[in-house]
Protein backbone atom coordinates (compact mmCIF):
# COMPACT_ATOMS: atom_id res chain seq x y z
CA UNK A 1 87.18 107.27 98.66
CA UNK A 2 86.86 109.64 95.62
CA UNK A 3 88.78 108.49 92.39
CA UNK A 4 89.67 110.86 89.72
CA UNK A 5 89.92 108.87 86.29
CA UNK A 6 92.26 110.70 83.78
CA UNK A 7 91.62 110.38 80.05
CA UNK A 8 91.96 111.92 76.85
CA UNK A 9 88.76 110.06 75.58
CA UNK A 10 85.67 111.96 76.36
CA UNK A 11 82.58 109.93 76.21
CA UNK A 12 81.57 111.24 72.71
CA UNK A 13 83.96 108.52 71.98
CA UNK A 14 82.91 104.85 71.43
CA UNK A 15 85.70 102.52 71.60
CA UNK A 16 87.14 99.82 74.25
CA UNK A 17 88.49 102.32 76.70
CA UNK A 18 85.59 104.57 77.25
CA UNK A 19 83.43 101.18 77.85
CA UNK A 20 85.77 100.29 80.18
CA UNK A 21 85.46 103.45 82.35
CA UNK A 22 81.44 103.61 82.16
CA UNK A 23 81.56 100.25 83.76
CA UNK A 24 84.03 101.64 86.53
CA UNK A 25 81.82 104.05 87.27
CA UNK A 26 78.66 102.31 86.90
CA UNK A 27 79.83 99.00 89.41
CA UNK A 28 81.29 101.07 91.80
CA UNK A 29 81.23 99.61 95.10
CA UNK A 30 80.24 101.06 98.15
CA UNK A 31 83.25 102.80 99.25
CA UNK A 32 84.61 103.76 95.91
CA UNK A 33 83.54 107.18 94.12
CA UNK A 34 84.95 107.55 90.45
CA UNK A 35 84.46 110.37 88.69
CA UNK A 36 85.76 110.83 84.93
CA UNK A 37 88.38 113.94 84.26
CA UNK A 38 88.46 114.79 80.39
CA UNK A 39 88.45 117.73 78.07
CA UNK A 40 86.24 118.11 75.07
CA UNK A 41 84.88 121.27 73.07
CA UNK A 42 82.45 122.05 75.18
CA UNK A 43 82.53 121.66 78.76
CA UNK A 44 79.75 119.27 81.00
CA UNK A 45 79.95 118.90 84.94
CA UNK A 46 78.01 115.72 86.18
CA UNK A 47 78.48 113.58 89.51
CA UNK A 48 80.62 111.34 87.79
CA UNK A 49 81.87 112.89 84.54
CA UNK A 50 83.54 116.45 84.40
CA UNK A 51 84.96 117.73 80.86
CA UNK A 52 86.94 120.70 80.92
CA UNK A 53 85.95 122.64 77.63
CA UNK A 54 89.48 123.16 75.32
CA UNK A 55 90.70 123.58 72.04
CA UNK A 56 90.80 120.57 70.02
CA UNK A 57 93.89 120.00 68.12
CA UNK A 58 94.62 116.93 65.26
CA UNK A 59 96.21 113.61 66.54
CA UNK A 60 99.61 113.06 64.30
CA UNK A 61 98.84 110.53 61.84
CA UNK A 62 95.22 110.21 62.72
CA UNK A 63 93.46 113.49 61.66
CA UNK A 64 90.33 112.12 62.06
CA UNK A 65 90.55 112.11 65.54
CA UNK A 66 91.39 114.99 68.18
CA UNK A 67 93.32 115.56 71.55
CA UNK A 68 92.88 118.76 73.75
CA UNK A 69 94.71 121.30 75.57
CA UNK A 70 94.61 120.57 78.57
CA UNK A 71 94.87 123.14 81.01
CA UNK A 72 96.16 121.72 84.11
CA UNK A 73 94.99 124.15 87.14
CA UNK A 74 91.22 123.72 86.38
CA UNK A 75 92.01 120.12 87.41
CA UNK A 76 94.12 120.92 89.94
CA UNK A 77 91.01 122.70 91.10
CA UNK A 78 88.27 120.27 90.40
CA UNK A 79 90.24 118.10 91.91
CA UNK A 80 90.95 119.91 95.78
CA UNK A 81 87.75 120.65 95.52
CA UNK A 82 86.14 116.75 95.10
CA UNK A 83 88.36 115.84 97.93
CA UNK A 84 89.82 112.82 96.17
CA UNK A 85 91.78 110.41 97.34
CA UNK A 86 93.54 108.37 94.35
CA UNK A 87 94.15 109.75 90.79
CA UNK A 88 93.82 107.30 87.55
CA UNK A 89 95.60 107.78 84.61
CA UNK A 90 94.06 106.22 81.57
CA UNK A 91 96.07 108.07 78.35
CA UNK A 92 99.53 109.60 77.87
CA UNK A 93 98.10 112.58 76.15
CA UNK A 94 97.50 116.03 76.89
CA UNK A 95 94.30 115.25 79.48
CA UNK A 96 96.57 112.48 81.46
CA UNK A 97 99.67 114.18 81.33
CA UNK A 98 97.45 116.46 83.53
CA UNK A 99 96.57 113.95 85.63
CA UNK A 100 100.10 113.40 86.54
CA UNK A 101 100.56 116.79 87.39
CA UNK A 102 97.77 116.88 89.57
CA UNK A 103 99.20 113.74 91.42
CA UNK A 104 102.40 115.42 91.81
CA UNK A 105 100.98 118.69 93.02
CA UNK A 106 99.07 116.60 95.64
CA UNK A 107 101.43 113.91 96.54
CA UNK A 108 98.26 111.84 95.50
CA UNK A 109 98.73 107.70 94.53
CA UNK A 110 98.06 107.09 91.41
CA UNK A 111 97.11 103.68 89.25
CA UNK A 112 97.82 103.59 85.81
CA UNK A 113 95.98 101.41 83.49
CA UNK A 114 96.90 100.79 79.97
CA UNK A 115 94.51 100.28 76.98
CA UNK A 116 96.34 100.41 73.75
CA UNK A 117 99.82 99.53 72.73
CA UNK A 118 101.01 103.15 71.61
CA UNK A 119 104.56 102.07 70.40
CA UNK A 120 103.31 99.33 68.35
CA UNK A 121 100.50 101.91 66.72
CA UNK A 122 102.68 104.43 66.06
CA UNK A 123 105.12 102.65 64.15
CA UNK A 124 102.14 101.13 62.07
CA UNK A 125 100.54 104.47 61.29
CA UNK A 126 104.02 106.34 60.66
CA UNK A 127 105.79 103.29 58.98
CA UNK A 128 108.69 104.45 61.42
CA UNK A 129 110.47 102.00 63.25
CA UNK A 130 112.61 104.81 65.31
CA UNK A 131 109.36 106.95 66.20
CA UNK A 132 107.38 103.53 67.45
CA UNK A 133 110.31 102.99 70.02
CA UNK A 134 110.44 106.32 70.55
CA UNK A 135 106.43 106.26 71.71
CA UNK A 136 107.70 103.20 73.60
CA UNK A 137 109.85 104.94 75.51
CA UNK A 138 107.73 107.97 76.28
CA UNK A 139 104.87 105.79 76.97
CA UNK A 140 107.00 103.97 80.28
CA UNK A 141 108.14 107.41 81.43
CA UNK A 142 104.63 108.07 81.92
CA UNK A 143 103.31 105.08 83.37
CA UNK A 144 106.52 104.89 85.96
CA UNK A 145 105.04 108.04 87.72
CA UNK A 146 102.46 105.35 88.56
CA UNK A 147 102.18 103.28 92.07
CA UNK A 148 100.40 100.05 90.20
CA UNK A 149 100.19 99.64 86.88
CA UNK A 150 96.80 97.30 85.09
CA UNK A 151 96.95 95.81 82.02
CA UNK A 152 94.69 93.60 80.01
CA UNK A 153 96.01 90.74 78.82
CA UNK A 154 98.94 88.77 79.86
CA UNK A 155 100.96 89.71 76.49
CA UNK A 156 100.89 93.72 77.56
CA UNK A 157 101.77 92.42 81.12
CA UNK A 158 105.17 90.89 79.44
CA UNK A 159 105.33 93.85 77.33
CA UNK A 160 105.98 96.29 80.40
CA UNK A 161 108.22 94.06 82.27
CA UNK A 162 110.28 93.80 78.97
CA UNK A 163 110.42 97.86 79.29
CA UNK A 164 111.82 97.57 82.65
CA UNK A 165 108.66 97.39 84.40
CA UNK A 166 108.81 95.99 88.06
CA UNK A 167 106.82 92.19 88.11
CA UNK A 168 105.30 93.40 91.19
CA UNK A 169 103.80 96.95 90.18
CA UNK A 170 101.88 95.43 87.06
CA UNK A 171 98.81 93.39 87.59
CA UNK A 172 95.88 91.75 85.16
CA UNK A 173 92.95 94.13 85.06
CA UNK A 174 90.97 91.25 82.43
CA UNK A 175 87.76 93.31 80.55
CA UNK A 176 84.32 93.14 80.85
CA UNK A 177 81.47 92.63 78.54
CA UNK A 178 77.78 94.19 79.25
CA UNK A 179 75.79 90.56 78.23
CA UNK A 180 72.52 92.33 78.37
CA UNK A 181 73.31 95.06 75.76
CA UNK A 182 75.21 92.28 73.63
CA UNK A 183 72.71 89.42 73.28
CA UNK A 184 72.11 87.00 70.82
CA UNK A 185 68.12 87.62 71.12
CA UNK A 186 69.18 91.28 69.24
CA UNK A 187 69.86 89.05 65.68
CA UNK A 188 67.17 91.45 63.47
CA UNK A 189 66.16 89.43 60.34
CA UNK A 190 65.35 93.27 59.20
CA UNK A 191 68.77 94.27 59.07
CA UNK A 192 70.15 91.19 57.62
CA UNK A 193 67.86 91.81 54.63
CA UNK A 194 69.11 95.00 54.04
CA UNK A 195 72.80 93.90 54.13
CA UNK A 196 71.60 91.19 51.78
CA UNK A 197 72.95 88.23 53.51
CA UNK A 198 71.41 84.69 54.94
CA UNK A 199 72.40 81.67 55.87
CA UNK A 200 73.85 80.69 52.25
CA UNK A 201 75.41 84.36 52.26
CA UNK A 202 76.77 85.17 55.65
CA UNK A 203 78.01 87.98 57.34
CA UNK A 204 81.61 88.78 58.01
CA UNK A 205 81.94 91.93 60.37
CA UNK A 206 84.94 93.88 61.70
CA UNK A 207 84.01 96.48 64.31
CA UNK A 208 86.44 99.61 65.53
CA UNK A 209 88.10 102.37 64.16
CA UNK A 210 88.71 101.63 60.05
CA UNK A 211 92.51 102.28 60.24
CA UNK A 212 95.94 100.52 59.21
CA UNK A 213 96.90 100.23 62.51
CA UNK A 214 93.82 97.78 63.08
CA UNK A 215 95.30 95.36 60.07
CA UNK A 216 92.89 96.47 57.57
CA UNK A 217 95.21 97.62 55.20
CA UNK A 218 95.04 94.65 53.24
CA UNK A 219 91.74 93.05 54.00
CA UNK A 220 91.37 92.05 50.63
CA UNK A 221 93.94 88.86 50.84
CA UNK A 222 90.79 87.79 53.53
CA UNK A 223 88.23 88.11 50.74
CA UNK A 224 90.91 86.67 48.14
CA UNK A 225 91.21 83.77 50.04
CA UNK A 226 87.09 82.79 50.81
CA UNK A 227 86.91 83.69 47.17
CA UNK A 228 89.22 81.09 46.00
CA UNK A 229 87.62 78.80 48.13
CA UNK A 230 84.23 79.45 46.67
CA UNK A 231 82.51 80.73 49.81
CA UNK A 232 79.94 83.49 49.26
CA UNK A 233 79.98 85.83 52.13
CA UNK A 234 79.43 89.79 52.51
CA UNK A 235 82.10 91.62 54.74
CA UNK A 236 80.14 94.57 56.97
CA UNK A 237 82.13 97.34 58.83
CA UNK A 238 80.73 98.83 61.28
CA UNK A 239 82.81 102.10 62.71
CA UNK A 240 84.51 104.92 60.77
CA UNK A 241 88.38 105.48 60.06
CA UNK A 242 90.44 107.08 57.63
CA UNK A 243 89.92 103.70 55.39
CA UNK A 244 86.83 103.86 55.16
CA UNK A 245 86.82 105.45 51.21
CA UNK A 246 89.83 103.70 50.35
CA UNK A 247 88.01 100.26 51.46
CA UNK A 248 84.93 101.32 50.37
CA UNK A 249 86.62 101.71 46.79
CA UNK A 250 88.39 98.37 46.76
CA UNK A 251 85.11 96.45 48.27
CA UNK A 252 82.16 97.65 46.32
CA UNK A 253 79.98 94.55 47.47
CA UNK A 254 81.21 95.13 51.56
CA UNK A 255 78.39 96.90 53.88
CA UNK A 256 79.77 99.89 55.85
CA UNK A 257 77.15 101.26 58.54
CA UNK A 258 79.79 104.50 59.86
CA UNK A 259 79.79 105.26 63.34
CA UNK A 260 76.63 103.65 65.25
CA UNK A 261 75.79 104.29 68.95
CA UNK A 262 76.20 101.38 71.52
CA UNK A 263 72.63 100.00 71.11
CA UNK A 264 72.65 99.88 66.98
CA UNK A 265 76.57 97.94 67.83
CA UNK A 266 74.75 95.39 69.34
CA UNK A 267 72.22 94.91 66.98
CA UNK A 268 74.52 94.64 63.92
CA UNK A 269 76.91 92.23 66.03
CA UNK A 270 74.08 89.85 66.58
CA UNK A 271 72.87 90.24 63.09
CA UNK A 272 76.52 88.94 62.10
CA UNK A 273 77.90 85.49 61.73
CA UNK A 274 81.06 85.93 62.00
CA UNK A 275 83.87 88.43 63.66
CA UNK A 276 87.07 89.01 62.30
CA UNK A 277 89.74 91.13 64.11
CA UNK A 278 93.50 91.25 62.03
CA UNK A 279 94.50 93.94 64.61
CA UNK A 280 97.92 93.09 66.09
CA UNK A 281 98.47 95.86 68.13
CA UNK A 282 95.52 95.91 69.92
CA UNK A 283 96.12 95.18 74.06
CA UNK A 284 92.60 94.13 74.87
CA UNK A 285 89.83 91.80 73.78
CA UNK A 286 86.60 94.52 73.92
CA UNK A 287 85.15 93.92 70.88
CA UNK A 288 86.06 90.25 71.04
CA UNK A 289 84.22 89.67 74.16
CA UNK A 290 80.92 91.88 72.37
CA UNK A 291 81.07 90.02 69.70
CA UNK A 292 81.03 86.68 71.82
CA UNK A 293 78.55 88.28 73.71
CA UNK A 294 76.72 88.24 71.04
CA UNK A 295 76.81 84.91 70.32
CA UNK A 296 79.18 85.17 67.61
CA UNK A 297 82.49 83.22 67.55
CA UNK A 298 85.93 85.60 66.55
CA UNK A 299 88.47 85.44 64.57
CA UNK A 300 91.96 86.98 65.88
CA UNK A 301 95.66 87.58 65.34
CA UNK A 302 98.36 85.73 67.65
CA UNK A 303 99.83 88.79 68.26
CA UNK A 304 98.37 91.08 71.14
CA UNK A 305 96.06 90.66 73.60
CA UNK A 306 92.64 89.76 72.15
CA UNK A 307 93.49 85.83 71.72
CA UNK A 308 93.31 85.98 75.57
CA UNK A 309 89.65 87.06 75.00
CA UNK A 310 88.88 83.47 73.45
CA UNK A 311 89.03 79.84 74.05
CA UNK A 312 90.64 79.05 70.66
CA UNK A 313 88.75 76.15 68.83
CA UNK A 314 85.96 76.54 70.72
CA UNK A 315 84.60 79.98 70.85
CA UNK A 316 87.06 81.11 67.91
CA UNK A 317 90.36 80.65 65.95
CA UNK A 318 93.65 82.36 66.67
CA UNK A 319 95.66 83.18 63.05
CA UNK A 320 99.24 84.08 62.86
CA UNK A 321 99.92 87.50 63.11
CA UNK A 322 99.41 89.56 59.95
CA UNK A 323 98.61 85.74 57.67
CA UNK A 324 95.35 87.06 56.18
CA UNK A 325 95.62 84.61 54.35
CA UNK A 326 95.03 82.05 57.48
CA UNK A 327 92.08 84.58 58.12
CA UNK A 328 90.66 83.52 54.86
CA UNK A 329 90.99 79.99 55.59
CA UNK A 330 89.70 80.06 59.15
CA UNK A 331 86.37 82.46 57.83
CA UNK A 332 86.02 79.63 55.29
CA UNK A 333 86.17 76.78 57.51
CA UNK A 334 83.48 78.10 59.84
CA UNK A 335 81.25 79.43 56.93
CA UNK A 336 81.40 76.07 55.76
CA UNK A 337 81.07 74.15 58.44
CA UNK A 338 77.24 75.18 59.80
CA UNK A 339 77.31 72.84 62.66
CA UNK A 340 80.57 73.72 64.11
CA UNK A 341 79.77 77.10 63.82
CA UNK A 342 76.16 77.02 65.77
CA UNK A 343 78.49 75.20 68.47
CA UNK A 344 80.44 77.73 69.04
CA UNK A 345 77.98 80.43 68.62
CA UNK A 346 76.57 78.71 71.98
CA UNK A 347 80.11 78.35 73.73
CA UNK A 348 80.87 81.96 72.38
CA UNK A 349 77.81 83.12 74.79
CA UNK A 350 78.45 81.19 77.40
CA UNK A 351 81.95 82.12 77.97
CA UNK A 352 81.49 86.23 77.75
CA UNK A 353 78.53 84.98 80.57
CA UNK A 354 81.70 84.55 82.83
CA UNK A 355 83.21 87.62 82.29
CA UNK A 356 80.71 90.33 83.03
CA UNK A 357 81.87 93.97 84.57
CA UNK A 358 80.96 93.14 88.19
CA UNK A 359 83.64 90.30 88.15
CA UNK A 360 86.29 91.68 86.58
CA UNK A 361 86.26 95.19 88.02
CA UNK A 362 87.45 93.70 91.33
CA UNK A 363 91.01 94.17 90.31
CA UNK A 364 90.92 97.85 89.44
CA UNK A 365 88.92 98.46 92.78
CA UNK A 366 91.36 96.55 94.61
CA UNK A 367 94.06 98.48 93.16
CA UNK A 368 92.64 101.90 94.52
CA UNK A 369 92.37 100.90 97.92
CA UNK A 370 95.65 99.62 98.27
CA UNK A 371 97.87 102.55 96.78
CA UNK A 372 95.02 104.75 98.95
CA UNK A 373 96.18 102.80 102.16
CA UNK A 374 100.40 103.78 101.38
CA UNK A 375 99.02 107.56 101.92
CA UNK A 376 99.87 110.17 100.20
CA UNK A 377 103.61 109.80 98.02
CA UNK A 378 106.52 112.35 99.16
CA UNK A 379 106.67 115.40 97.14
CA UNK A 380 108.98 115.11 93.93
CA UNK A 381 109.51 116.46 91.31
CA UNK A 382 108.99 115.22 87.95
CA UNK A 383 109.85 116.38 84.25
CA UNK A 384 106.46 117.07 83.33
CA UNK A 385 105.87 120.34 85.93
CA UNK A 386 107.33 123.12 83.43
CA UNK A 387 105.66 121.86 80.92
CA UNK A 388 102.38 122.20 83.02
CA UNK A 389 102.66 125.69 83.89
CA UNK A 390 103.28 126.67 80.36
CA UNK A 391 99.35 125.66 80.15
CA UNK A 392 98.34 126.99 83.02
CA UNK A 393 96.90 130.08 81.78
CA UNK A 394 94.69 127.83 78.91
């Protein structure tokens, strides 16, 4: 059975979701044939990864980053001509919106997996209540063209059902962690002396995207509180984000490395001490789990899903939502507290050792051969079809 995975995140992209999909494609069982659908600005055609080149455009309220026009027969195409069998939509932009016209065009199933709570981003980035719920109601009109719906955490799970979601049609699709590329044996005394930091100066790292919407608006109440506490530390950011200069301006003494490929992530995670993630719109526990992986213990918000990702008090702490203040105090705690940390620098390993890609990929597999096995959907129509063919011609 051929898959066609929709997304708006080509694989120049580093992030949770794109990680996600290499190690859909990479585990595939026998059987199972994914094969990524995207657009970027210049096209590629692989086995398993086909990028439709398109014009980029800004994404509101993030101009750092880009969506495409998507151009909805050349999947179409791609697609009749792969032969496959179930469609996959990742994203509610331009590229998955595509998707969904493909699966209507086909009568094709399709299983819809969700990686990011839009509605609760797009409030933060916007400071608009209205548009957030707005996003939130856009984002279930697109995921109810699905057959099955996968979430990752049990908090996104409620999150759909309280938009009117059937029980039944959303299931736990749990992340993955790659515990060979994140490994403790990666710590690099080297980089640690050029962040300037040891054991009586550790290192505090946040890695993603640099943006509000991640909680880092305010990141200095963390540093506030170790500071009143009398806890040397250095924070190091590692990603890039329209932030960065403003953070870089109000932290003078923080390290921030910019974007780094996959195999420089993992070095500078194992070269950290501690992880800190204030997000509370995040829906998964990626970077958690790397960091873990790592064999470093997290720090997260009780909002969201990425307090799923831990086993609070042992491999991490779980802070009320948007407290930075309680971030302080949990940093300072563990900084403090050597032996307790080295404990759970050990349980933090051992517990991403349980959740590696070939486990928890069952449920997305499973997913695509049981909508396959309903055959093909009856043909309907849906709103998004005149939009479609007004980018046909792209």
């Amino acid at each position: 059975m051929k898959v066609a995975i929709f997304t708006d995140n080509d694989f120049d992209k580093l992030n949770g979701l794109t990680a996600s999909l290499r190690a859909a494609v990479r585990y595939a069982p026998d059987g199972i044939s994914p094969r990524i659908y995207t657009a970027s600005d210049l096209p590629d055609g692989l086995p398993n990864y086909f990028a439709v080149g398109s014009l980029g455009l800004p994404v509101p309220f993030c101009g750092d980053m880009q969506m495409y026009v998507p151009r909805p027969r050349r999947f179409l195409k791609e697609v009749l001509d792969d032969g496959v069998g179930v469609i996959h939509f990742t994203t509610p932009g331009p590229v998955g919106l595509a998707g969904l016209f493909v699966a209507w065009r086909t009568r094709l199933r399709t299983v819809g997996s969700v990686h990011v709570d839009l509605a609760a981003c797009a409030t933060r980035l916007s400071g608009s209540p209205t548009l957030g719920a707005v996003m939130g109601e856009y984002v279930r009109w697109a995921y109810a063209k699905c057959d099955r719906v996968l979430v990752p955490s049990e908090s996104t799970r409620q999150l759909l059902i309280g938009g009117r979601f059937a029980p039944q049609n959303v299931d736990l699709w749990t992340r993955g962690v790659d515990t060979e590329l994140f490994n403790p044996a990666k710590r690099s005394a080297a980089v640690r002396e050029r962040w300037r930091v040891d054991d009586r100066r550790p290192a505090i790292m946040y890695v993603g995207r640099i943006s509000p919407e991640k909680g880092l608006g305010d990141i200095r109440r963390i540093q506030s509180a170790l500071h009143r506490r009398g806890v040397e530390h250095r924070l190091v950011f590692v990603g890039e984000g329209p932030l960065r200069e403003e953070l870089q301006a109000a932290l003078p003494d923080a390290v921030f490395t910019g974007a780094l490929p996959p195999s420089e992530v993992a070095v500078a995670l194992a070269s950290a001490d501690l992880f800190l993630l204030p997000s509370d719109t995040d829906a998964d526990g990626s970077a958690v789990l790397e960091a873990q992986a790592s064999g470093v213990p997290a720090i997260v918000s009780s909002f969201g899903g990425p307090k799923e990702y831990i086993r609070a008090g042992i491999t991490g702490a779980v802070c009320p939502g948007g407290d930075l203040d309680a971030f302080g105090h949990e940093a300072a705690v563990l900084v403090r507290d050597t032996r307790r940390r080295l404990e759970m620098n050990r349980a933090a390993r051992e517990h991403a050792l349980t959740l590696g890609w070939e486990r928890v990929l069952e449920p997305l597999y499973r997913a695509y051969r049981e909508v396959a096995a309903r055959g093909r959907g009856r043909l309907h129509r849906v709103p998004l079809a005149a939009s479609a063919r007004g980018n046909a011609t792209a």
